[in-house]
N, C-alpha and C. Protein backbone atom coordinates (compact mmCIF):
# COMPACT_ATOMS: atom_id res chain seq x y z
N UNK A 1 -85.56 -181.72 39.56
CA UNK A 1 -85.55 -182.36 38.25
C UNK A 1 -86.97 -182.57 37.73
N UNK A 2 -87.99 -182.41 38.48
CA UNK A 2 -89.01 -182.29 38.29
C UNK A 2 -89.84 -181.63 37.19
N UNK A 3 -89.15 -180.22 37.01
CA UNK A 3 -89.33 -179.29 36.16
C UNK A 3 -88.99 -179.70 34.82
N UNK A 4 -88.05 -180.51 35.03
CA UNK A 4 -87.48 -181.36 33.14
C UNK A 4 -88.39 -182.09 32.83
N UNK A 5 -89.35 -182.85 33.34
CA UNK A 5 -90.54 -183.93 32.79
C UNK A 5 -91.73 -182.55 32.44
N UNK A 6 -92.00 -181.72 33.46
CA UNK A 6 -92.94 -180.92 33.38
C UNK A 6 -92.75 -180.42 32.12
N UNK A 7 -92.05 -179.62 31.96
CA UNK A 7 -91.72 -178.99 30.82
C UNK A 7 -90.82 -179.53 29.46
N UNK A 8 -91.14 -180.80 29.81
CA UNK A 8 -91.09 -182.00 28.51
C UNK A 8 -89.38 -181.38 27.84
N UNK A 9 -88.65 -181.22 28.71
CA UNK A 9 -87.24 -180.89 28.28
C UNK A 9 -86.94 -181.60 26.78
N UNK A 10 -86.72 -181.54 25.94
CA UNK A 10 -85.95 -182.35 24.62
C UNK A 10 -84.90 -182.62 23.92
N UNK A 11 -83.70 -181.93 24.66
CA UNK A 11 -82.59 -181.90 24.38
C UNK A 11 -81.42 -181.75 25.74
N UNK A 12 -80.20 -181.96 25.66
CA UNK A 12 -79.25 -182.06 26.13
C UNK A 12 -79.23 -180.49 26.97
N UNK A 13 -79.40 -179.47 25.92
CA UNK A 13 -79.54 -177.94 25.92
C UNK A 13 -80.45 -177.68 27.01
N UNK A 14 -81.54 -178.24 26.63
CA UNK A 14 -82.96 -178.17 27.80
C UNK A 14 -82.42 -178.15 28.98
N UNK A 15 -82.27 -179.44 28.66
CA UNK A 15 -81.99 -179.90 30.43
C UNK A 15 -81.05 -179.13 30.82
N UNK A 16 -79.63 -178.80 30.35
CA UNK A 16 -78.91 -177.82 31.05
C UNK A 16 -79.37 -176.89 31.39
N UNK A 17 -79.95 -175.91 30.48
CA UNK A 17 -80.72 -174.84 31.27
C UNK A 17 -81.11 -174.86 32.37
N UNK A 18 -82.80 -176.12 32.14
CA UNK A 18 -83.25 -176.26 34.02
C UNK A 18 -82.01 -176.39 34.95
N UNK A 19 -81.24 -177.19 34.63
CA UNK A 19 -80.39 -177.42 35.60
C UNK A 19 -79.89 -176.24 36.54
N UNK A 20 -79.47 -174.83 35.13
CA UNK A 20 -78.99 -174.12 35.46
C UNK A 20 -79.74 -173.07 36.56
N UNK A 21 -80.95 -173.19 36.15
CA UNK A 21 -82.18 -172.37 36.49
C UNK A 21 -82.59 -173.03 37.93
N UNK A 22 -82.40 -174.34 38.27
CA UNK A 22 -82.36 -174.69 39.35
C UNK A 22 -81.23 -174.74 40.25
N UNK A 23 -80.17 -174.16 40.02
CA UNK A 23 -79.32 -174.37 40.59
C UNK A 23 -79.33 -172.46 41.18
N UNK A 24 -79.90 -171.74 40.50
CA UNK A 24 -79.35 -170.01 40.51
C UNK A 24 -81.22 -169.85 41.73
N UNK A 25 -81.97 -170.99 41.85
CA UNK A 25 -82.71 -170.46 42.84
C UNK A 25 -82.76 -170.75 44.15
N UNK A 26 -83.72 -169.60 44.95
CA UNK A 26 -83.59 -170.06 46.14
C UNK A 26 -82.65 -169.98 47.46
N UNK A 27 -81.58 -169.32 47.20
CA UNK A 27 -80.44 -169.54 47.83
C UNK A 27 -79.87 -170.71 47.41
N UNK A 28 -80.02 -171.54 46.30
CA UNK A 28 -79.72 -172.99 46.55
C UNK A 28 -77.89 -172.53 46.50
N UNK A 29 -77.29 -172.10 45.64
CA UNK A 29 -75.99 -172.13 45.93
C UNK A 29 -75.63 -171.72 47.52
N UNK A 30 -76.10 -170.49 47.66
CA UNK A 30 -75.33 -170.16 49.03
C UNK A 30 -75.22 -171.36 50.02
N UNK A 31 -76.57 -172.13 49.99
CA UNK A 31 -76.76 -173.01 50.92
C UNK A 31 -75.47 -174.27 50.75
N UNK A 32 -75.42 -174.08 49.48
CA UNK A 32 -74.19 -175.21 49.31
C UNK A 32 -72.63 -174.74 49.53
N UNK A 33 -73.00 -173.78 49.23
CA UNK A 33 -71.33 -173.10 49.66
C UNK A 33 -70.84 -172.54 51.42
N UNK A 34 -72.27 -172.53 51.63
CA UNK A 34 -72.20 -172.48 53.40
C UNK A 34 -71.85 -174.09 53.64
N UNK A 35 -71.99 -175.28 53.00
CA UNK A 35 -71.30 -176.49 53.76
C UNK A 35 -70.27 -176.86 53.08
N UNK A 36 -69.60 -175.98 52.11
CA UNK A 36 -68.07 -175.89 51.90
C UNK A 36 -67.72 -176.83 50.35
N UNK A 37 -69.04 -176.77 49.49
CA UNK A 37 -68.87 -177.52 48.53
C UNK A 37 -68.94 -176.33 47.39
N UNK A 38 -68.45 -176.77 46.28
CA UNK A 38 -68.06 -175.68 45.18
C UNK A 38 -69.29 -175.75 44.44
N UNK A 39 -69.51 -175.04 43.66
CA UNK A 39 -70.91 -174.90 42.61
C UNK A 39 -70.15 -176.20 41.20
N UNK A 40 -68.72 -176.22 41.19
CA UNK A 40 -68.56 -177.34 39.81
C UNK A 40 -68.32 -179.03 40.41
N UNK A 41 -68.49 -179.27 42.15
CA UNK A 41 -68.37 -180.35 42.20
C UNK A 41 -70.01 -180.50 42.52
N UNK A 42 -71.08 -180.05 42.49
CA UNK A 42 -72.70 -179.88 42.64
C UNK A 42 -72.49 -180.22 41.18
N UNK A 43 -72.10 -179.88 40.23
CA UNK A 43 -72.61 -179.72 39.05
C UNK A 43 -71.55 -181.25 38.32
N UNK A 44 -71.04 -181.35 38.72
CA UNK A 44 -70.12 -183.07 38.31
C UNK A 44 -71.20 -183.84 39.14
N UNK A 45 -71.53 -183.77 40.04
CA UNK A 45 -72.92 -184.78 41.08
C UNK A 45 -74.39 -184.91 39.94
N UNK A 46 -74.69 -183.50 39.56
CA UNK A 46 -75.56 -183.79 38.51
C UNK A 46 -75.37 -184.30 37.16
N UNK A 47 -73.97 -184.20 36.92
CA UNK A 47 -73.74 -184.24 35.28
C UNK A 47 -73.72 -186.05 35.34
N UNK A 48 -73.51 -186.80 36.68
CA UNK A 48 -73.46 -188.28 36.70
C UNK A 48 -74.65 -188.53 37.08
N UNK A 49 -75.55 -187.87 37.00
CA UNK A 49 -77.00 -188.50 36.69
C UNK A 49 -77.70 -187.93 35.31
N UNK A 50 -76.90 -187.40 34.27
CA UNK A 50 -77.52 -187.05 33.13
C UNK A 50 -78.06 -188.40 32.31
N UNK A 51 -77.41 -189.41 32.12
CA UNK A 51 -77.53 -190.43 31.43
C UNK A 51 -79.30 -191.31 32.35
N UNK A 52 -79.09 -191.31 33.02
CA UNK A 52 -80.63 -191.56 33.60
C UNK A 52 -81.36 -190.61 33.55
N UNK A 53 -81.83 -189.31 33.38
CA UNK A 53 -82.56 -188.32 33.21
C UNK A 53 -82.78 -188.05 31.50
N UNK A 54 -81.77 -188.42 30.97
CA UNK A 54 -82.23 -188.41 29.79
C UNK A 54 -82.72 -189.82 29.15
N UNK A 55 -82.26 -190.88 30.06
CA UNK A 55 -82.96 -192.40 29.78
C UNK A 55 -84.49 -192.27 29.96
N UNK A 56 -84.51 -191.57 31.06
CA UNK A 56 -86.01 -191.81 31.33
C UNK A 56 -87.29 -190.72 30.48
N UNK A 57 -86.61 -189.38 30.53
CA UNK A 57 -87.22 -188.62 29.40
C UNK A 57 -87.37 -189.24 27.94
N UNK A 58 -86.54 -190.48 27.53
CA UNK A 58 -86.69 -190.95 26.33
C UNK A 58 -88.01 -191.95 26.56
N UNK A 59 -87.75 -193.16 27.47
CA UNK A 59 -88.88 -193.97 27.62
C UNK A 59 -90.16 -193.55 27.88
N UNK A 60 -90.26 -192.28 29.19
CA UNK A 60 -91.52 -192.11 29.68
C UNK A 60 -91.92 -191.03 29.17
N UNK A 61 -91.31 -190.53 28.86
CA UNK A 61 -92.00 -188.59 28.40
C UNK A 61 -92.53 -188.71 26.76
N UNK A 62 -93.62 -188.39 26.35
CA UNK A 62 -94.30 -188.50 25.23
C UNK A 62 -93.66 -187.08 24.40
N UNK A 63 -93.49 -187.18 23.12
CA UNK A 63 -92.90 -186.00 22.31
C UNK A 63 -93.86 -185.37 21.45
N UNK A 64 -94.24 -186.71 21.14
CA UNK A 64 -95.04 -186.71 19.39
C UNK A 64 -95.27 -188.24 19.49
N UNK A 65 -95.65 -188.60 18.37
CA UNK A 65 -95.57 -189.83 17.47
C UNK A 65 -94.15 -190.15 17.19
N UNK A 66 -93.57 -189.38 16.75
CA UNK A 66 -92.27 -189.51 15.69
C UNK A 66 -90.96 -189.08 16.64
N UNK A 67 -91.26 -188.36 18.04
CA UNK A 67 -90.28 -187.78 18.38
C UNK A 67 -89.00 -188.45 18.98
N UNK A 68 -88.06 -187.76 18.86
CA UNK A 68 -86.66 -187.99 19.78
C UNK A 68 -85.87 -187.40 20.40
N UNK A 69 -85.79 -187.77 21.97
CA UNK A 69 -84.58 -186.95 22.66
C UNK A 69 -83.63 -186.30 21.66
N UNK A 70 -83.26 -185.32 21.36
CA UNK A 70 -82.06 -184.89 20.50
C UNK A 70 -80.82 -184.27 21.52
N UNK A 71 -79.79 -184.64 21.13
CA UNK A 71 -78.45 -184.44 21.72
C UNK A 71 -78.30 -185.06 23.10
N UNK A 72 -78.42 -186.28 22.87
CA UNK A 72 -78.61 -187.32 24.32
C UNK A 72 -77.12 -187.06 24.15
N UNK A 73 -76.17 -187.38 25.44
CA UNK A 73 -74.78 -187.54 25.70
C UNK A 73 -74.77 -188.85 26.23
């Protein structure tokens, strides 16, 4: 999740992407499907930490002057 502050994510869209982009490296799926978990219950585990990832990209992450998270959920 690291990569979403780095790259100053700004939308709902953003962040899915990284998400997605972190999820397709690495082996990271295989590794999860070798301990018998599905790629949409990994992805319900992340989707219940969206509301804090986008809390905190609102408070701490600088946009602009004027800016705003757009398409917070």
């Amino acid at each position: 999740m690291l990569q979403i502050v780095v790259t100053k994510a700004s939308s709902s869209e953003a962040v899915d992407s990284i998400i997605d982009s972190a999820l397709k490296q690495h082996g990271f799926m295989s590794d999860i499907y070798a301990l018998g978990i599905s790629e949409a219950d990994v992805r319900a585990e992340i989707e219940n930490y969206r509301p804090q990832i986008m809390s905190f990209m609102t408070k701490h992450v600088s946009f602009g002057p004027h800016s705003k998270i757009q398409g917070d959920r």
